[in-house]
Protein backbone atom coordinates (compact mmCIF):
# COMPACT_ATOMS: atom_id res chain seq x y z
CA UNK A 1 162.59 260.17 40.93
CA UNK A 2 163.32 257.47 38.41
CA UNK A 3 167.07 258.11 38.15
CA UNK A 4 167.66 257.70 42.04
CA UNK A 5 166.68 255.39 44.48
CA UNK A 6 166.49 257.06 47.89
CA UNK A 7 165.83 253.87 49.72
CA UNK A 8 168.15 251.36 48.29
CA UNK A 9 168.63 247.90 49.51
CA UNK A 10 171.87 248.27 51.58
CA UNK A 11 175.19 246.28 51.10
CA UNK A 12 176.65 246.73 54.40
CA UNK A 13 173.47 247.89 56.30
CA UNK A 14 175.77 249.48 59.63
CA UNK A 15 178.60 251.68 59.14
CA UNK A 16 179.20 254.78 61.27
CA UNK A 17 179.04 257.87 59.00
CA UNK A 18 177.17 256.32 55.97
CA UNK A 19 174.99 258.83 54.14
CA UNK A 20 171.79 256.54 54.24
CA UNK A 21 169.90 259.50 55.94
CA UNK A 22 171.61 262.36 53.22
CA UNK A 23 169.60 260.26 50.66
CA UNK A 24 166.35 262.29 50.23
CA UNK A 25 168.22 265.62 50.88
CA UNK A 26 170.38 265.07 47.84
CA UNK A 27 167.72 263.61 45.70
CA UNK A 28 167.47 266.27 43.12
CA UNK A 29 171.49 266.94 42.74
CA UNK A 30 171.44 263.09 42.06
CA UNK A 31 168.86 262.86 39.88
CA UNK A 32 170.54 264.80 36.57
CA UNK A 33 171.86 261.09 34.92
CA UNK A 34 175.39 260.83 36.03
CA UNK A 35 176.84 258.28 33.46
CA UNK A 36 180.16 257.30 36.27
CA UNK A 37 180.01 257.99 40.19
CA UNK A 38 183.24 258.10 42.27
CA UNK A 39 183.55 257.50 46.37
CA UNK A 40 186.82 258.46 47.27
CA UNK A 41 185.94 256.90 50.86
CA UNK A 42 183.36 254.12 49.66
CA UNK A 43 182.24 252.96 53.06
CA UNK A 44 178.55 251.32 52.72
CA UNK A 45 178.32 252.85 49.15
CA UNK A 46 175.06 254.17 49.66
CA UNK A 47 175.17 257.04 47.37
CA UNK A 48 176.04 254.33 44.67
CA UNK A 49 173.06 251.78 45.34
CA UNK A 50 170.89 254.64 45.40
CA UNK A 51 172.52 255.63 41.62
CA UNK A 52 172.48 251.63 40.64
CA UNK A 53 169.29 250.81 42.34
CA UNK A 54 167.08 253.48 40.46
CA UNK A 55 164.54 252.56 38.23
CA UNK A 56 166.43 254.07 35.02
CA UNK A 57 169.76 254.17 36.20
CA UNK A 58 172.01 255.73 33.84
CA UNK A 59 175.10 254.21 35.69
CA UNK A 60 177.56 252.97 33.56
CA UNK A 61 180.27 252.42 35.87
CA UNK A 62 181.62 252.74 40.03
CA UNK A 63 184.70 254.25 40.98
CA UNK A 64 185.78 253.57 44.97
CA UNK A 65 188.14 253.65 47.13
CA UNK A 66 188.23 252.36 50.36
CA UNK A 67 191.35 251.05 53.20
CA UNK A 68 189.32 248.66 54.92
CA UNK A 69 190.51 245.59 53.29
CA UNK A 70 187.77 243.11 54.44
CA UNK A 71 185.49 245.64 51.62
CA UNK A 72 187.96 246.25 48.49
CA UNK A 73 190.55 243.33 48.82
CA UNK A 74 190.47 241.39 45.29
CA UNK A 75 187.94 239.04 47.15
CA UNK A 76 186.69 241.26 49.40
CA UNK A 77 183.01 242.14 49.86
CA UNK A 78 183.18 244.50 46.78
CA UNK A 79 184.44 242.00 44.66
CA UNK A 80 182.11 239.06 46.18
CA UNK A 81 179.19 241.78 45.64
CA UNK A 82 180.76 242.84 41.82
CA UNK A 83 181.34 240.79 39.13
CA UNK A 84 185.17 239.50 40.20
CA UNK A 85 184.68 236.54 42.37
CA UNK A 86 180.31 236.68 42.53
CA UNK A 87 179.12 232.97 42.63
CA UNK A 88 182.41 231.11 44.74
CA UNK A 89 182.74 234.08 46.97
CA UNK A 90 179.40 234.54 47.99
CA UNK A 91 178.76 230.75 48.84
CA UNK A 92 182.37 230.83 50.54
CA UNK A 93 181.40 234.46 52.35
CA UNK A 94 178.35 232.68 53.83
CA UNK A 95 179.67 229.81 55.17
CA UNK A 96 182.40 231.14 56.92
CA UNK A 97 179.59 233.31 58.61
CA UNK A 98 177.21 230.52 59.35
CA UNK A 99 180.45 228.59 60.99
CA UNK A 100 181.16 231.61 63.34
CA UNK A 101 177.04 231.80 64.18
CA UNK A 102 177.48 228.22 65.03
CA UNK A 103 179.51 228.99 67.79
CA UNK A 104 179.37 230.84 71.55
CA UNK A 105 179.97 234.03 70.63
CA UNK A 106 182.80 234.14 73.20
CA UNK A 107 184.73 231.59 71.08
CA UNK A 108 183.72 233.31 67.82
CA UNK A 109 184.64 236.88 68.76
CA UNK A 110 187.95 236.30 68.73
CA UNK A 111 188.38 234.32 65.59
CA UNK A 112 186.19 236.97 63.94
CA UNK A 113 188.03 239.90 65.35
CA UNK A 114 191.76 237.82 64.78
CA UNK A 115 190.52 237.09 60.72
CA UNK A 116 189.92 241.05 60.34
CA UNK A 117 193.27 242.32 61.84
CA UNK A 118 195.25 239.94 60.12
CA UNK A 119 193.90 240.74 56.42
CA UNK A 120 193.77 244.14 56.89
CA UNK A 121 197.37 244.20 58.25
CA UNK A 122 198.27 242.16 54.99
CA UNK A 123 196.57 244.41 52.64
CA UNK A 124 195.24 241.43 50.88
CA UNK A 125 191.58 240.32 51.83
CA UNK A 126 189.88 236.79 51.55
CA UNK A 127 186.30 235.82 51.60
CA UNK A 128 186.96 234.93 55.41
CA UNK A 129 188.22 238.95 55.85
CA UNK A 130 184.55 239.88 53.92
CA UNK A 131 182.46 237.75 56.30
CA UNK A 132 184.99 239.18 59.29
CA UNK A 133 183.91 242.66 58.15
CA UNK A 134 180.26 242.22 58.12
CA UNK A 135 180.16 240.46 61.88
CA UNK A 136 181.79 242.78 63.23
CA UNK A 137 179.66 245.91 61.26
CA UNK A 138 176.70 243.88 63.06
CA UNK A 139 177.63 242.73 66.67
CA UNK A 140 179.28 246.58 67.35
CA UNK A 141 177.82 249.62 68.63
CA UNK A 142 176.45 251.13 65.32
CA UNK A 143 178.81 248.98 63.19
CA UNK A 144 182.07 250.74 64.87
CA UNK A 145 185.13 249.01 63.73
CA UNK A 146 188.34 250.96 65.02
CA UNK A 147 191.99 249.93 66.21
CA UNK A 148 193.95 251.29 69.31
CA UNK A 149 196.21 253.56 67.65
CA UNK A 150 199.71 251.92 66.96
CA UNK A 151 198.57 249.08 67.85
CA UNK A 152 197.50 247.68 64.67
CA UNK A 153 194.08 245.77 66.92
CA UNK A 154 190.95 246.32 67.17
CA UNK A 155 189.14 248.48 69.78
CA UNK A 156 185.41 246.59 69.41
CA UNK A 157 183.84 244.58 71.80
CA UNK A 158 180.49 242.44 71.00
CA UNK A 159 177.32 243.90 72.07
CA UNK A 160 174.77 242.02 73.68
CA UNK A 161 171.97 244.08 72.31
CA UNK A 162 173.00 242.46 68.74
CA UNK A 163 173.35 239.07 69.89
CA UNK A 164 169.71 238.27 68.20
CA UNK A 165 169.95 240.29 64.83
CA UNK A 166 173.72 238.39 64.69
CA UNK A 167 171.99 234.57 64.68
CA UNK A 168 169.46 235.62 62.31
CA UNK A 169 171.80 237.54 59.81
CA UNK A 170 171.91 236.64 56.22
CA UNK A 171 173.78 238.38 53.27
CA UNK A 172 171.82 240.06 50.80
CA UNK A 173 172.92 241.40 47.42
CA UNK A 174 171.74 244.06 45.61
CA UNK A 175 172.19 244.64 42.04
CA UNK A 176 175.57 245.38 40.82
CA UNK A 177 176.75 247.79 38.61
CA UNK A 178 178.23 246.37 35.23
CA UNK A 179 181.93 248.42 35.53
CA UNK A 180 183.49 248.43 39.29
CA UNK A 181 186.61 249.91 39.52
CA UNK A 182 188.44 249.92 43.05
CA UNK A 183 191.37 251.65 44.64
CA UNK A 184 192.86 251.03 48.07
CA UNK A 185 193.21 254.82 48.88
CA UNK A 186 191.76 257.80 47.69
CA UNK A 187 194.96 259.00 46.27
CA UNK A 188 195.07 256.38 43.56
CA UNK A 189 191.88 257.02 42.32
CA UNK A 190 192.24 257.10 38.52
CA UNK A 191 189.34 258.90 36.87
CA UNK A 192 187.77 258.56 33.12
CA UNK A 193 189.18 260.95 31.01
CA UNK A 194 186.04 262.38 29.95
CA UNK A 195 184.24 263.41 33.37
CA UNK A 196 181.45 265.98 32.41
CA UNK A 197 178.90 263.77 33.60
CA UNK A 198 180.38 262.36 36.61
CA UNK A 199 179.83 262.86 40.44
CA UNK A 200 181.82 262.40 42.87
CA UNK A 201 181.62 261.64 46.45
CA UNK A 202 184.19 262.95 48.92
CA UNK A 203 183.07 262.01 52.37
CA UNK A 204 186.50 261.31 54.30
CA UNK A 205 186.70 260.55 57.60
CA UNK A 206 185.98 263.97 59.62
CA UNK A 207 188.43 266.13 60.98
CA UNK A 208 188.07 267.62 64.29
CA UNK A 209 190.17 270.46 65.67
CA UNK A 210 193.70 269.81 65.08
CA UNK A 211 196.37 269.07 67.80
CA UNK A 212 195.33 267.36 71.29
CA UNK A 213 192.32 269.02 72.25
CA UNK A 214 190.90 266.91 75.91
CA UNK A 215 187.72 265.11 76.62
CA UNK A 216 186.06 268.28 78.81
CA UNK A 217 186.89 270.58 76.60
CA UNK A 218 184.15 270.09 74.29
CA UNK A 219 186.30 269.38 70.96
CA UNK A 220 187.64 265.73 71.86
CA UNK A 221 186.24 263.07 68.78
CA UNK A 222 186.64 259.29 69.17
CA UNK A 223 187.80 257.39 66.17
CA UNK A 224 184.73 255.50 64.28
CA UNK A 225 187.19 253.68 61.79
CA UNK A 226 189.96 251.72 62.07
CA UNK A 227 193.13 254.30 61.32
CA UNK A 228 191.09 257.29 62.01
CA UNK A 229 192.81 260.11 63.56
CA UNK A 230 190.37 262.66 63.68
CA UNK A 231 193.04 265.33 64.86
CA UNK A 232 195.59 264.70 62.84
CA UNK A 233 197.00 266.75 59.90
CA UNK A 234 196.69 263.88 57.41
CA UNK A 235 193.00 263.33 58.42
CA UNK A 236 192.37 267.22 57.35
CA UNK A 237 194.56 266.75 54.04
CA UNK A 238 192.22 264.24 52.71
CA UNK A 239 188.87 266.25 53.39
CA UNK A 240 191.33 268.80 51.28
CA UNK A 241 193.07 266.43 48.63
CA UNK A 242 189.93 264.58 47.35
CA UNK A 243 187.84 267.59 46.41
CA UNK A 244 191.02 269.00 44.68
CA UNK A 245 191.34 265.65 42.71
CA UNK A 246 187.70 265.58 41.50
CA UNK A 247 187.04 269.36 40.25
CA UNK A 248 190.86 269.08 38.88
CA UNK A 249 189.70 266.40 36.97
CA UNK A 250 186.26 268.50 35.51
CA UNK A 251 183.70 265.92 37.72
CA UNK A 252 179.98 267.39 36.82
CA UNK A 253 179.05 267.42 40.68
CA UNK A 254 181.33 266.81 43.76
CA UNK A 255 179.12 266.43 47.02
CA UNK A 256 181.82 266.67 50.13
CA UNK A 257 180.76 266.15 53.68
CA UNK A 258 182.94 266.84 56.64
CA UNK A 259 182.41 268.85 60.09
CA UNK A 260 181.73 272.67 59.45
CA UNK A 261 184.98 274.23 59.91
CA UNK A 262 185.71 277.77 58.39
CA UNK A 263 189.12 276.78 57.25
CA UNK A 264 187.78 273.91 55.62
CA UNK A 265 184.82 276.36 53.52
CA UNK A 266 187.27 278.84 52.49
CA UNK A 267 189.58 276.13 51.19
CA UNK A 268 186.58 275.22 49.51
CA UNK A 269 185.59 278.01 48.38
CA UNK A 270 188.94 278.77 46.52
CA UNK A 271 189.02 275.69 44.46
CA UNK A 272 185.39 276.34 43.40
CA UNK A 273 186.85 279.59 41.97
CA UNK A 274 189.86 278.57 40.90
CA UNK A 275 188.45 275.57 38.51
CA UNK A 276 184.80 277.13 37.29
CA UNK A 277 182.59 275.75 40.02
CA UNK A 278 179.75 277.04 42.33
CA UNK A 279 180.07 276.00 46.14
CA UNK A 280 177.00 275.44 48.20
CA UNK A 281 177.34 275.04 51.78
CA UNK A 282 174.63 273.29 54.05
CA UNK A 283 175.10 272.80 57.63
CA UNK A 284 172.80 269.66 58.69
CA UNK A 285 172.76 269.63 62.23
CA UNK A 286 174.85 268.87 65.55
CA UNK A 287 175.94 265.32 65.75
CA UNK A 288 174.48 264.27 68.90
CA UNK A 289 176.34 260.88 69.02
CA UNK A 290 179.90 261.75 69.06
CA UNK A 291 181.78 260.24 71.75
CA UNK A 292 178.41 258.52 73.09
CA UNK A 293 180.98 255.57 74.57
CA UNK A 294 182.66 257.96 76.51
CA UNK A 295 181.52 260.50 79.44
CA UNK A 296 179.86 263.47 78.53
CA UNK A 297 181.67 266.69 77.79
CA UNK A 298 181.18 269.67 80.25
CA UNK A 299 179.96 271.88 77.24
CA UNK A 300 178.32 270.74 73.87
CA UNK A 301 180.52 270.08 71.16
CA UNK A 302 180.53 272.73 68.35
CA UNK A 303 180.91 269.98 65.82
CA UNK A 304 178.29 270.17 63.17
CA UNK A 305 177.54 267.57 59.99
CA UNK A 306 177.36 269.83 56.86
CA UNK A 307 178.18 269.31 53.11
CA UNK A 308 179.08 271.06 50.40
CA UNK A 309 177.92 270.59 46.97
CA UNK A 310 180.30 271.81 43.59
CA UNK A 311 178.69 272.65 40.15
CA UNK A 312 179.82 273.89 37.45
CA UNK A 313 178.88 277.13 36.66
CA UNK A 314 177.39 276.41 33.52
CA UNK A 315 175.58 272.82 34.52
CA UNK A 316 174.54 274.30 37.64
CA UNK A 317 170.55 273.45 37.68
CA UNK A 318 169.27 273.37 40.71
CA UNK A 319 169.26 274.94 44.39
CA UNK A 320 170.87 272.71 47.09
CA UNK A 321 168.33 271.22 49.43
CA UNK A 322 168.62 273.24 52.85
């Protein structure tokens, strides 16, 4: 399809929870020539290189948000990758990481690890946070970056297995859209006024089972970002709050992704109705890696990857792919 790229040339090519593999399943919903997409929760972005990569993109302009700071500070990787700070940034972004490759990776860990806390704690990211952010979404265990909670530190160690790919890494940058807007949290997302031919991409964090459900018991989810809670209230408000914000605001298509939970559907479900959309539920499949640093549960988990996909009712042209 000309209007979508389902294998784009990735930004940030490891981030836990990126929607590389959603790509061909969502081809035809993102093939109808959206003129704006939105990411509440940009992440890797991959639903907008596949919009900005296409052979006729009719992209006019990227809405994110995102509370990593190493990826939407005003010279963070966004910005290096945009139009803000392009030519200085990038030449800056790859020299810090060619002085960290220089080094033992036991002396560059820390400094790497040290440059990402400190910038995120701050709010305000460098070119040094950017090239933090990308080592570490490369020497982890499938790009994990997460904190100890109240700590305000990471959680990562290096992983051998990466040791080779890290020494050969170079940045590569894909085309850019020509408007970037970003926003450091979902919640200040500002939208166009005119959205009728806008998607938007609300793929939060997941939410687990609320409370302080235990390791055996089957429900237990380890955090895959940094400030992920995936049992907390707030964590559940924004899988809530974001879909609200985009069919409030008359977005063509909203495309939300979260564990199947029937609380979560029927909340769905009720602001399809209430603002003139269709709701489309697909469950994808178990996700067999959850908690894969940790011992195995007694019983499988009953969490299960599924999205959700809003129309409205009179643009609605196509069936969602199963």
């Amino acid at each position: 399809m000309e209007q979508v790229n389902i294998k784009p040339q990735p930004l940030v090519r490891r981030m836990p929870g990126s929607k590389r593999r959603h790509l061909p399943d969502w081809a035809l919903i993102l093939s109808q020539g959206f003129d704006t997409v939105v990411e509440y929760f940009g992440g890797a972005l991959w639903v907008s290189q596949a919009l900005v990569q296409a052979k006729n993109s009719t992209i006019e302009r990227v809405i994110v948000a995102e509370a990593a700071a190493d990826l939407r500070g005003v010279y963070g990787l966004w910005a290096v990758w945009g139009k803000t700070a392009q030519e200085q940034g990038r030449e800056e972004l790859v020299e810090q990481l060619k002085d960290w490759q220089s080094k033992p990776i036991e002396q560059a860990w820390p400094e790497i690890k040290e440059s990402w806390e400190t910038y995120q704690e701050s709010g305000w990211s460098g070119t040094k946070a950017a090239a933090a952010g990308l080592a570490l979404r490369i020497l982890t265990v499938s790009g994990i970056v997460r904190d100890t909670p109240g700590s305000g530190k990471l959680n990562v160690v290096w992983n051998k297995s990466q040791l080779d790919r890290w020494h050969r890494y170079t940045p590569e940058w894909p085309k850019a859209p020509d408007s970037l807007r970003v926003f450091n949290s979902y919640q200040k997302v500002v939208l166009p006024e005119d959205n009728s031919n806008t998607l938007a991409i609300c793929d939060p964090p997941y939410v687990g089972r609320l409370g302080s459900p235990t390791r055996r018991g089957g429900h237990y989810i380890s955090p895959a970002y940094f400030g992920h809670r995936p049992h907390e209230q707030f964590t559940a408000d924004m899988a809530v709050d974001s879909v609200q914000h985009a069919l409030s605001n008359g977005c063509k298509t909203v495309i939300a992704c979260n564990y199947n939970a029937e609380w979560l559907h029927l909340s769905y479900q009720g602001m399809a109705a209430r603002y003139g959309y269709s709701c489309d539920r697909t469950i994808r499949a178990a996700l067999t890696g959850l908690n894969n640093n940790v011992k195995p549960a007694k019983r499988e988990n009953s969490y299960r990857d599924t999205y959700w996909v809003f129309q409205k009712e009179n643009s609605k042209v196509m069936e969602v792919a199963a």
